[in-house]
PDB file of N, CA and C in Angstrom:
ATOM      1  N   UNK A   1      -0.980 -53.884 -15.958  1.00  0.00           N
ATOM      2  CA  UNK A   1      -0.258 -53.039 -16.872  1.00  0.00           C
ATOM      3  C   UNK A   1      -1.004 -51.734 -17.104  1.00  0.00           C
ATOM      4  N   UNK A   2      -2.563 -51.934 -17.074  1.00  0.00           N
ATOM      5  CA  UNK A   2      -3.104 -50.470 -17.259  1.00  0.00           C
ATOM      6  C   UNK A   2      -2.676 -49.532 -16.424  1.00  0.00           C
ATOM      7  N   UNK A   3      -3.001 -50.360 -14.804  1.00  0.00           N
ATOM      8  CA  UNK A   3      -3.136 -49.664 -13.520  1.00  0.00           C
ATOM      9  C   UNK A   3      -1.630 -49.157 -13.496  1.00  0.00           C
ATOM     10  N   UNK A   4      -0.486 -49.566 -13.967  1.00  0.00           N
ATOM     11  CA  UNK A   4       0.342 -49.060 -13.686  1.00  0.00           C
ATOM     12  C   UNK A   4       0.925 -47.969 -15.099  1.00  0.00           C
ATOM     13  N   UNK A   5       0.488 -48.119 -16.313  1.00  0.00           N
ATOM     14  CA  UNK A   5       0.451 -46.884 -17.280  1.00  0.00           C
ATOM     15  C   UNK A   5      -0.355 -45.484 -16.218  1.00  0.00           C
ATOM     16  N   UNK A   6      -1.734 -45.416 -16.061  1.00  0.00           N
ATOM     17  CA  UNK A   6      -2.585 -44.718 -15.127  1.00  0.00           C
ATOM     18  C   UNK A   6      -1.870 -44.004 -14.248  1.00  0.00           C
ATOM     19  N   UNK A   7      -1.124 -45.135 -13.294  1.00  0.00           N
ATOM     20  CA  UNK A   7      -0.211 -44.640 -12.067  1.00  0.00           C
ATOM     21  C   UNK A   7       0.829 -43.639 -12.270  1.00  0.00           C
ATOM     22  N   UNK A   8       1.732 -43.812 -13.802  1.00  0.00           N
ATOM     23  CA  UNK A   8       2.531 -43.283 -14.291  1.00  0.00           C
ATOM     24  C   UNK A   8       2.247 -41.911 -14.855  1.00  0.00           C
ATOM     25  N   UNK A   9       0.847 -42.106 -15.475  1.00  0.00           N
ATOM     26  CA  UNK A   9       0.706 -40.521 -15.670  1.00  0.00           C
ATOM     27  C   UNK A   9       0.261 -39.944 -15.079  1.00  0.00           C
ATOM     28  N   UNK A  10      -0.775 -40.085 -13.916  1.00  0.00           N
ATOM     29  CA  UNK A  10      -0.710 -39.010 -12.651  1.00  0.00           C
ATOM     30  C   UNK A  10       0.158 -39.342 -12.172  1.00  0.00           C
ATOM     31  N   UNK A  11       1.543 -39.872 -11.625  1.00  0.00           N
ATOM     32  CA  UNK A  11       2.628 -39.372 -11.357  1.00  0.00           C
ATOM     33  C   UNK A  11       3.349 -38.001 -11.826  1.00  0.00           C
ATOM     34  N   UNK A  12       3.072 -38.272 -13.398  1.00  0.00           N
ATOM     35  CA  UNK A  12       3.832 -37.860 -14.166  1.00  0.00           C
ATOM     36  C   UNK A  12       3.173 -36.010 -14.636  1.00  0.00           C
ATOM     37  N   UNK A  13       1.712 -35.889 -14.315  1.00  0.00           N
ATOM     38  CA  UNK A  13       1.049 -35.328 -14.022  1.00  0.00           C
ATOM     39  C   UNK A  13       0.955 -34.333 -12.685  1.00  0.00           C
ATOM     40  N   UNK A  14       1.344 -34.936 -11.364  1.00  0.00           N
ATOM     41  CA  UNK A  14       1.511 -34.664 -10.691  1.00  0.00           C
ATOM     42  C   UNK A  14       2.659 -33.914 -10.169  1.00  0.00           C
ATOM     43  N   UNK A  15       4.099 -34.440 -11.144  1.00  0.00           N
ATOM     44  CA  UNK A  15       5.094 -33.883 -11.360  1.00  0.00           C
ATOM     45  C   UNK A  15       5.321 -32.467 -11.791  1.00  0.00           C
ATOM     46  N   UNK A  16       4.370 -32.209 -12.910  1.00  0.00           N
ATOM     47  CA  UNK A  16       4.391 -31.597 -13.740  1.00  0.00           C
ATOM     48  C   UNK A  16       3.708 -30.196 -13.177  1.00  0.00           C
ATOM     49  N   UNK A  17       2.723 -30.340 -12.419  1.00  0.00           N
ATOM     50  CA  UNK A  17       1.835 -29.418 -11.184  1.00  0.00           C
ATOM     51  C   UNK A  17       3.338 -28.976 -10.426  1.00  0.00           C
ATOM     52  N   UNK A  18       3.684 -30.036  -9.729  1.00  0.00           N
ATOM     53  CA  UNK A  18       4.820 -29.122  -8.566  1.00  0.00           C
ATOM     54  C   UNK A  18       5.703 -28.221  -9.465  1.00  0.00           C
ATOM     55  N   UNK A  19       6.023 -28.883 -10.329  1.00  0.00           N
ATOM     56  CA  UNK A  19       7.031 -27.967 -11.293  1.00  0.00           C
ATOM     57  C   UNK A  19       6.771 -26.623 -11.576  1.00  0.00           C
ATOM     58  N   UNK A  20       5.227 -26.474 -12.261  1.00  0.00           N
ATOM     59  CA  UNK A  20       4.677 -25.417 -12.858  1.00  0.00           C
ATOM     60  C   UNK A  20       4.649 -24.566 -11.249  1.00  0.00           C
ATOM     61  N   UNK A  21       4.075 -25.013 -10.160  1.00  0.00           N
ATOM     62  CA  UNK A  21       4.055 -24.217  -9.140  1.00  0.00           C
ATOM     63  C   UNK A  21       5.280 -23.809  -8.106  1.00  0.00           C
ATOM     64  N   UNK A  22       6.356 -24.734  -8.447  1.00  0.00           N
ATOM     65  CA  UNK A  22       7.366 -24.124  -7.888  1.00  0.00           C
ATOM     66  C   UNK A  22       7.795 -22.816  -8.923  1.00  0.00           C
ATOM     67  N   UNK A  23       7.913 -22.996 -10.152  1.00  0.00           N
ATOM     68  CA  UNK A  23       8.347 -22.142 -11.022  1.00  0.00           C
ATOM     69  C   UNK A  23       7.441 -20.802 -10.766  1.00  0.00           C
ATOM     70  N   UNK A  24       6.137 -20.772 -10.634  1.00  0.00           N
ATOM     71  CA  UNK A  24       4.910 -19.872 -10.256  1.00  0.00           C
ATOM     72  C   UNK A  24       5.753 -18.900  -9.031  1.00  0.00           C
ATOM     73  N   UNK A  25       6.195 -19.622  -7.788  1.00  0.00           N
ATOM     74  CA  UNK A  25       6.479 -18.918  -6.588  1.00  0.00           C
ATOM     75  C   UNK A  25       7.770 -18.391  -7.425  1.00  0.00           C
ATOM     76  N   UNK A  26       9.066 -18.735  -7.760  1.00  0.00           N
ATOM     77  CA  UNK A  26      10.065 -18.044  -8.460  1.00  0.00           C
ATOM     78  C   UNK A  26       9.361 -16.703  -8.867  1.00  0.00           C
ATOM     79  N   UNK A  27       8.675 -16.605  -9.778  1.00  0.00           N
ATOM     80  CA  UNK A  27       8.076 -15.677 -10.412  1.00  0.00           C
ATOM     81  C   UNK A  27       7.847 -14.645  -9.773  1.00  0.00           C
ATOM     82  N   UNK A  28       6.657 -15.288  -8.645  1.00  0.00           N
ATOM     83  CA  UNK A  28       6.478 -14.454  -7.984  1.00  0.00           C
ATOM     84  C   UNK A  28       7.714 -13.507  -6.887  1.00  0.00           C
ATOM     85  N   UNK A  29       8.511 -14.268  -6.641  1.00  0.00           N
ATOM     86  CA  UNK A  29       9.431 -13.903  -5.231  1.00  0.00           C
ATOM     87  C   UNK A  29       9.946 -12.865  -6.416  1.00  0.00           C
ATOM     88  N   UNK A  30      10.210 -13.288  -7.836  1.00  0.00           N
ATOM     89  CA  UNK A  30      11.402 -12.082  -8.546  1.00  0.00           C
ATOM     90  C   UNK A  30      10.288 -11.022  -8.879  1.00  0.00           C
ATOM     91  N   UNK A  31       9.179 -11.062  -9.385  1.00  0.00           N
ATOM     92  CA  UNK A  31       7.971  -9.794  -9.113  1.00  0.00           C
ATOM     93  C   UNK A  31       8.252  -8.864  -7.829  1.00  0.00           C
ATOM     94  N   UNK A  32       8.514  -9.415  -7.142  1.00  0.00           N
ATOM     95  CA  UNK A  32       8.215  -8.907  -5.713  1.00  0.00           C
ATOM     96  C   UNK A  32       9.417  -8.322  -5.462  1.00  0.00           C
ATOM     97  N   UNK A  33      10.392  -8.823  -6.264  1.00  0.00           N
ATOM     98  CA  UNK A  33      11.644  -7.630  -5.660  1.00  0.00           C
ATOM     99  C   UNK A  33      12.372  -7.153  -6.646  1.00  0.00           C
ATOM    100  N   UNK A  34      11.652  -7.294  -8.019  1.00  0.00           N
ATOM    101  CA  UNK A  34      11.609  -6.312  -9.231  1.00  0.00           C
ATOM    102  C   UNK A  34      10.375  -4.953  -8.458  1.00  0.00           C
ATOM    103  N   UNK A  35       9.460  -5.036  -7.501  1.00  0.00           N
ATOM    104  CA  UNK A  35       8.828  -3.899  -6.641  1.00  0.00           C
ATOM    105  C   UNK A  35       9.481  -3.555  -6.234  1.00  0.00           C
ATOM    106  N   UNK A  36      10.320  -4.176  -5.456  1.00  0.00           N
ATOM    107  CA  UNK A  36      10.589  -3.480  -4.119  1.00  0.00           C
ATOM    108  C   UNK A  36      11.866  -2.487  -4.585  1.00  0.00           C
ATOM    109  N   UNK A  37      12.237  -3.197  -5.742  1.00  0.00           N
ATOM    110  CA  UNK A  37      14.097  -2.580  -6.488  1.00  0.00           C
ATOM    111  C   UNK A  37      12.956  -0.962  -7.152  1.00  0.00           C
ATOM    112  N   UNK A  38      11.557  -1.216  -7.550  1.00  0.00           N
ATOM    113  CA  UNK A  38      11.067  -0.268  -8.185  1.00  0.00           C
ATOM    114  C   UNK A  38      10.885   0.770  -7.234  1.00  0.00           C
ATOM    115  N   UNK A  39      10.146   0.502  -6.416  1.00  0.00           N
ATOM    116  CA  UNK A  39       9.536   1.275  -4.763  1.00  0.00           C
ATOM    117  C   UNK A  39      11.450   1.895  -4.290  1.00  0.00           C
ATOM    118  N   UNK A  40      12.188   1.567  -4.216  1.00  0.00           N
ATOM    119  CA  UNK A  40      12.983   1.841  -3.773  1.00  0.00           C
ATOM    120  C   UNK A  40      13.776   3.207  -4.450  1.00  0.00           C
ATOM    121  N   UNK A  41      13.572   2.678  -5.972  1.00  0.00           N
ATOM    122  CA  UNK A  41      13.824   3.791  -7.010  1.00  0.00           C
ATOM    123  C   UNK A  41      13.072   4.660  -6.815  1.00  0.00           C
ATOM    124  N   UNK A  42      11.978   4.664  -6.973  1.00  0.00           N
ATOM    125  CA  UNK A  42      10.927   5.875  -6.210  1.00  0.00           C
ATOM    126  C   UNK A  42      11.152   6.463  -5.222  1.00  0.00           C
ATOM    127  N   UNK A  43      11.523   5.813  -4.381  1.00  0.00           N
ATOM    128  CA  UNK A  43      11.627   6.524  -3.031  1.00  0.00           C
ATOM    129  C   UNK A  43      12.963   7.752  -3.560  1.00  0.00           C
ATOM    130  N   UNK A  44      14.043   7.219  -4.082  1.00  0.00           N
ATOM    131  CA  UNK A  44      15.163   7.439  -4.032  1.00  0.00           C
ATOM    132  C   UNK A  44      15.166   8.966  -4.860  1.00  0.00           C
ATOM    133  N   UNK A  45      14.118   8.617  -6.288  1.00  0.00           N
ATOM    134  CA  UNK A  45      13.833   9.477  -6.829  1.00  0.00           C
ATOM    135  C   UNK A  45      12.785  10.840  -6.066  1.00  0.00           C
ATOM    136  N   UNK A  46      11.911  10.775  -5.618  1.00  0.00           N
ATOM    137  CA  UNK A  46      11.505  11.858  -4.884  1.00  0.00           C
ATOM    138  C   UNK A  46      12.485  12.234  -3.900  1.00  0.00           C
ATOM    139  N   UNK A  47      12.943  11.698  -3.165  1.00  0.00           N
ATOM    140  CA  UNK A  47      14.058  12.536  -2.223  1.00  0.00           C
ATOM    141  C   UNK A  47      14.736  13.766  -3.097  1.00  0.00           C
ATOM    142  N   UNK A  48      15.321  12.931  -4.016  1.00  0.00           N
ATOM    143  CA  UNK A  48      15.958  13.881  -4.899  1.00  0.00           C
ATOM    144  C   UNK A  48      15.539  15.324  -5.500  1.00  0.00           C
ATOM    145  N   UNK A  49      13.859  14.811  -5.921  1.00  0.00           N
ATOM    146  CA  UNK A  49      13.229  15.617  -6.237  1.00  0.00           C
ATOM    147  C   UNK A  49      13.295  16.512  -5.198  1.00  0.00           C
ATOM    148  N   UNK A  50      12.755  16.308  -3.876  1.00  0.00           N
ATOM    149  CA  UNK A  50      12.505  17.536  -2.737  1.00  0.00           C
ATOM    150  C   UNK A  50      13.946  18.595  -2.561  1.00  0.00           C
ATOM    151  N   UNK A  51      14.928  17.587  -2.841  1.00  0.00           N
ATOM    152  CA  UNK A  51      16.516  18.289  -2.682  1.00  0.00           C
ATOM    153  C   UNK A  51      15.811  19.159  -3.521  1.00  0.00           C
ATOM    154  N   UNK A  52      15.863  18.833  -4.708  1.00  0.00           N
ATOM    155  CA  UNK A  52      16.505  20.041  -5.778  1.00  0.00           C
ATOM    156  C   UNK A  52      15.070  20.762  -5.700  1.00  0.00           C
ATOM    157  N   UNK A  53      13.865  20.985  -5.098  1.00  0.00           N
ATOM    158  CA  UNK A  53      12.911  22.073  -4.910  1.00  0.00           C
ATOM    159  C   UNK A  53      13.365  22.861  -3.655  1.00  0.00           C
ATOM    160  N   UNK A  54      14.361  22.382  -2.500  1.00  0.00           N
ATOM    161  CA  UNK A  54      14.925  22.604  -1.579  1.00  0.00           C
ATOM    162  C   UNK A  54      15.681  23.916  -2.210  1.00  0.00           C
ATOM    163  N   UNK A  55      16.730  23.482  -2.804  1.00  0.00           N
ATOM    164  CA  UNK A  55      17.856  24.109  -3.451  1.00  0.00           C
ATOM    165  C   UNK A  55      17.434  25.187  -4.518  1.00  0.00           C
ATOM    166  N   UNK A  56      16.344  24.942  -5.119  1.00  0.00           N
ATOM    167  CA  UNK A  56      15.447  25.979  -6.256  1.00  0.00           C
ATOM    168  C   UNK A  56      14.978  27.187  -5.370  1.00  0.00           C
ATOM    169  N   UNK A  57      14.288  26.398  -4.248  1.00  0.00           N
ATOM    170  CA  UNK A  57      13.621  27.820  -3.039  1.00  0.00           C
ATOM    171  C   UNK A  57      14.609  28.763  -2.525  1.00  0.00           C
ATOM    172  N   UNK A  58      15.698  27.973  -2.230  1.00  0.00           N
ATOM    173  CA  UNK A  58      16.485  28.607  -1.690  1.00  0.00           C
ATOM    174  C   UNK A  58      17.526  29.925  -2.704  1.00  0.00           C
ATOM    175  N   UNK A  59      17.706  29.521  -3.683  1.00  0.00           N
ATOM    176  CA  UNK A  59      18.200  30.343  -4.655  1.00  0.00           C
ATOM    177  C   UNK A  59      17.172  31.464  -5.286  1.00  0.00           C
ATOM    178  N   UNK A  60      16.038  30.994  -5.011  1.00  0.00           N
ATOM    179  CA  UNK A  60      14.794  32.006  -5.015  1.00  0.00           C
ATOM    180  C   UNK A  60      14.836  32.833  -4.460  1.00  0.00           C
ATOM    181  N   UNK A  61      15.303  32.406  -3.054  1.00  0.00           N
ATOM    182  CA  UNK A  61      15.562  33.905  -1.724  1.00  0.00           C
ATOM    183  C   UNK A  61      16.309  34.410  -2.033  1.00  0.00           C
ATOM    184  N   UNK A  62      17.537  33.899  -2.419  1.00  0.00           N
ATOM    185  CA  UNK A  62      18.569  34.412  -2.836  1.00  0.00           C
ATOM    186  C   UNK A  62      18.523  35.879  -3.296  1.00  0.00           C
ATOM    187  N   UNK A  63      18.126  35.012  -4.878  1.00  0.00           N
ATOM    188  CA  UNK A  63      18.030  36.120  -6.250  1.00  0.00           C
ATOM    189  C   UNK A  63      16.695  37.167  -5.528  1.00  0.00           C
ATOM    190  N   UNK A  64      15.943  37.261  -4.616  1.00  0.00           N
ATOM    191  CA  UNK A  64      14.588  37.771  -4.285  1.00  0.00           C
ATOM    192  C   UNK A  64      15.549  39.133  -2.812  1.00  0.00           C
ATOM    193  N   UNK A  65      16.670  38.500  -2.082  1.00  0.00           N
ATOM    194  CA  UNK A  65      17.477  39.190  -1.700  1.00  0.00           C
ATOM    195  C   UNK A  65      18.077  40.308  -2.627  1.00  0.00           C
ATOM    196  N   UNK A  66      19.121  39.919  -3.754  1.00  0.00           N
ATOM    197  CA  UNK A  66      20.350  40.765  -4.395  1.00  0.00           C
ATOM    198  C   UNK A  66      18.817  41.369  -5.148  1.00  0.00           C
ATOM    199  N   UNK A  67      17.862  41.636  -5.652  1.00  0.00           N
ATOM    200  CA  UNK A  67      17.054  42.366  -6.446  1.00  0.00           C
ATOM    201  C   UNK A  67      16.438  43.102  -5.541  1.00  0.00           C
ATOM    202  N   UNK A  68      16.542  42.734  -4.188  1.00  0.00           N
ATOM    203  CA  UNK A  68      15.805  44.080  -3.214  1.00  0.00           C
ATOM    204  C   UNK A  68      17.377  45.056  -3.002  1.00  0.00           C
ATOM    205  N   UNK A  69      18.238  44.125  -2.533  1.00  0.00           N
ATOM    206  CA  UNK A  69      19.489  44.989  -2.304  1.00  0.00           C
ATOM    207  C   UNK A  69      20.070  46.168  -3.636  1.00  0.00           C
ATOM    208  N   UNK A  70      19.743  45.362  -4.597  1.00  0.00           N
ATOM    209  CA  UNK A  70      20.007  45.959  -6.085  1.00  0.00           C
ATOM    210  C   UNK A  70      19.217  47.473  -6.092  1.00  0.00           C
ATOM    211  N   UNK A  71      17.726  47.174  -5.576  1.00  0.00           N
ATOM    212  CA  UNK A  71      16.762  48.727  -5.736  1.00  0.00           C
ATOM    213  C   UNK A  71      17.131  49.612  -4.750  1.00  0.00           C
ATOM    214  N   UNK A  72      17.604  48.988  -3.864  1.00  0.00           N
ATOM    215  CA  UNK A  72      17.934  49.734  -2.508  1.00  0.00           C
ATOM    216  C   UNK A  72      19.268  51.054  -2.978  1.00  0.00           C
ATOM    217  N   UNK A  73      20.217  49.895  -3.383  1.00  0.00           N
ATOM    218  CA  UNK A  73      21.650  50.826  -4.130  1.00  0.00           C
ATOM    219  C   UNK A  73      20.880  51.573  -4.902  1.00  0.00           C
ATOM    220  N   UNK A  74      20.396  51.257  -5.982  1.00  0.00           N
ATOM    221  CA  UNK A  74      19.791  52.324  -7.014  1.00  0.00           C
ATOM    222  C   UNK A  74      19.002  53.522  -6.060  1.00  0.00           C
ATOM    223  N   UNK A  75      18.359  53.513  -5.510  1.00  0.00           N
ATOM    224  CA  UNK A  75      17.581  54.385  -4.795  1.00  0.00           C
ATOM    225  C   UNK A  75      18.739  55.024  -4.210  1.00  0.00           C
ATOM    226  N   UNK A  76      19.390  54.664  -3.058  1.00  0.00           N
ATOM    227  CA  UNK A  76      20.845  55.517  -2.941  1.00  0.00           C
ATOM    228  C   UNK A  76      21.862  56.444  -3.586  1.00  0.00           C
ATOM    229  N   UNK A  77      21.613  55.573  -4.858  1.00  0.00           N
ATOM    230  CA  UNK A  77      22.224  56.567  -5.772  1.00  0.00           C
ATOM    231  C   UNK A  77      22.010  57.406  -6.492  1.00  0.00           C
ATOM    232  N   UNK A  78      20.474  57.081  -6.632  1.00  0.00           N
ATOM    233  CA  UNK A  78      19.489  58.540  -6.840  1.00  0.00           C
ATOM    234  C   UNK A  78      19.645  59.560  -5.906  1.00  0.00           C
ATOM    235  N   UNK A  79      19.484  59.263  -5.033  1.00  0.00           N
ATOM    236  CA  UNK A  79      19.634  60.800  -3.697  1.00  0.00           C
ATOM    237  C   UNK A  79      21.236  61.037  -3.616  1.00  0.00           C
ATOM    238  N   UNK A  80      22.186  60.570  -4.177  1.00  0.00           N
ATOM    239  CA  UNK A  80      23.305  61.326  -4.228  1.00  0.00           C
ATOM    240  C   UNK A  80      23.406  61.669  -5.567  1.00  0.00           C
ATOM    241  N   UNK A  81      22.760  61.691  -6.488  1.00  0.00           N
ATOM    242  CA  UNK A  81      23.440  62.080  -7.601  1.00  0.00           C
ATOM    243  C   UNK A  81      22.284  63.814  -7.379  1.00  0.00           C
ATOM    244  N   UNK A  82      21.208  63.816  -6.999  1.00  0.00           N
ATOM    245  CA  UNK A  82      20.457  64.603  -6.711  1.00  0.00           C
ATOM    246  C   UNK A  82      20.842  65.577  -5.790  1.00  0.00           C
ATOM    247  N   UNK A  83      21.605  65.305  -4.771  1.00  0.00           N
ATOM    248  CA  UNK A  83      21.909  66.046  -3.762  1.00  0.00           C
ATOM    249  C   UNK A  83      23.000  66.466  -4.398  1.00  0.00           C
ATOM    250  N   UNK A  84      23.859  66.093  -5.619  1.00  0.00           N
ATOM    251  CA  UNK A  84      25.219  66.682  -6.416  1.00  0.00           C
ATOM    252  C   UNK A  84      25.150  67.670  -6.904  1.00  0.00           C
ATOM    253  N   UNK A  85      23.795  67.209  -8.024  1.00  0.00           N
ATOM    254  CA  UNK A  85      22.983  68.054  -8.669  1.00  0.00           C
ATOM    255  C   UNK A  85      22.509  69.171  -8.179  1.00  0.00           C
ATOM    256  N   UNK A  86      22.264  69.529  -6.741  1.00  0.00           N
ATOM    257  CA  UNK A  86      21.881  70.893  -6.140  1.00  0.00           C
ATOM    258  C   UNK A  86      22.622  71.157  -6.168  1.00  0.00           C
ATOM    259  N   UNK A  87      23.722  71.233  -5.442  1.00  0.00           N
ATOM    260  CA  UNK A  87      25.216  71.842  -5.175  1.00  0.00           C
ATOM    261  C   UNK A  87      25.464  72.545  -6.228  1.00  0.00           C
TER     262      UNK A  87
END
């Protein structure tokens, strides 16, 4: 009767190990693709980021274009209002 109380609780013991360590790997496998869902967001998020520094540079040239074209007219229209002005 001992030997088999004994038997029962490292059984019961033993049970209790697989349990805790199957539950352990769960854990782990949902860690691991609570990363990968994170890493993925990251990724997803810098892309984005580079777009819109893409799209910032580019509107940079832009506006860095119409403000040269802008001095250019002005300067033009200095030498005709000057050349009016002689006349």
């Amino acid at each position: 009767m001992k030997n088999t109380r004994t038997t029962l609780k490292i059984a019961a013991a033993g049970v209790a190990l697989a349990v805790m360590a199957g539950c352990s790997s769960n854990a782990s496998e949902e860690q691991s693709g609570k990363m990968s869902q994170a890493d993925m967001q990251s990724q997803e998020t810098r892309t984005m980021a580079r777009e819109a520094l893409s799209t910032a540079q580019q509107a940079q040239r832009t506006a860095e274009q119409a403000l040269q074209q802008s001095q250019q007219n002005k300067q033009e229209m200095d030498r005709m209002f000057e050349r009016s002005m002689r006349k």
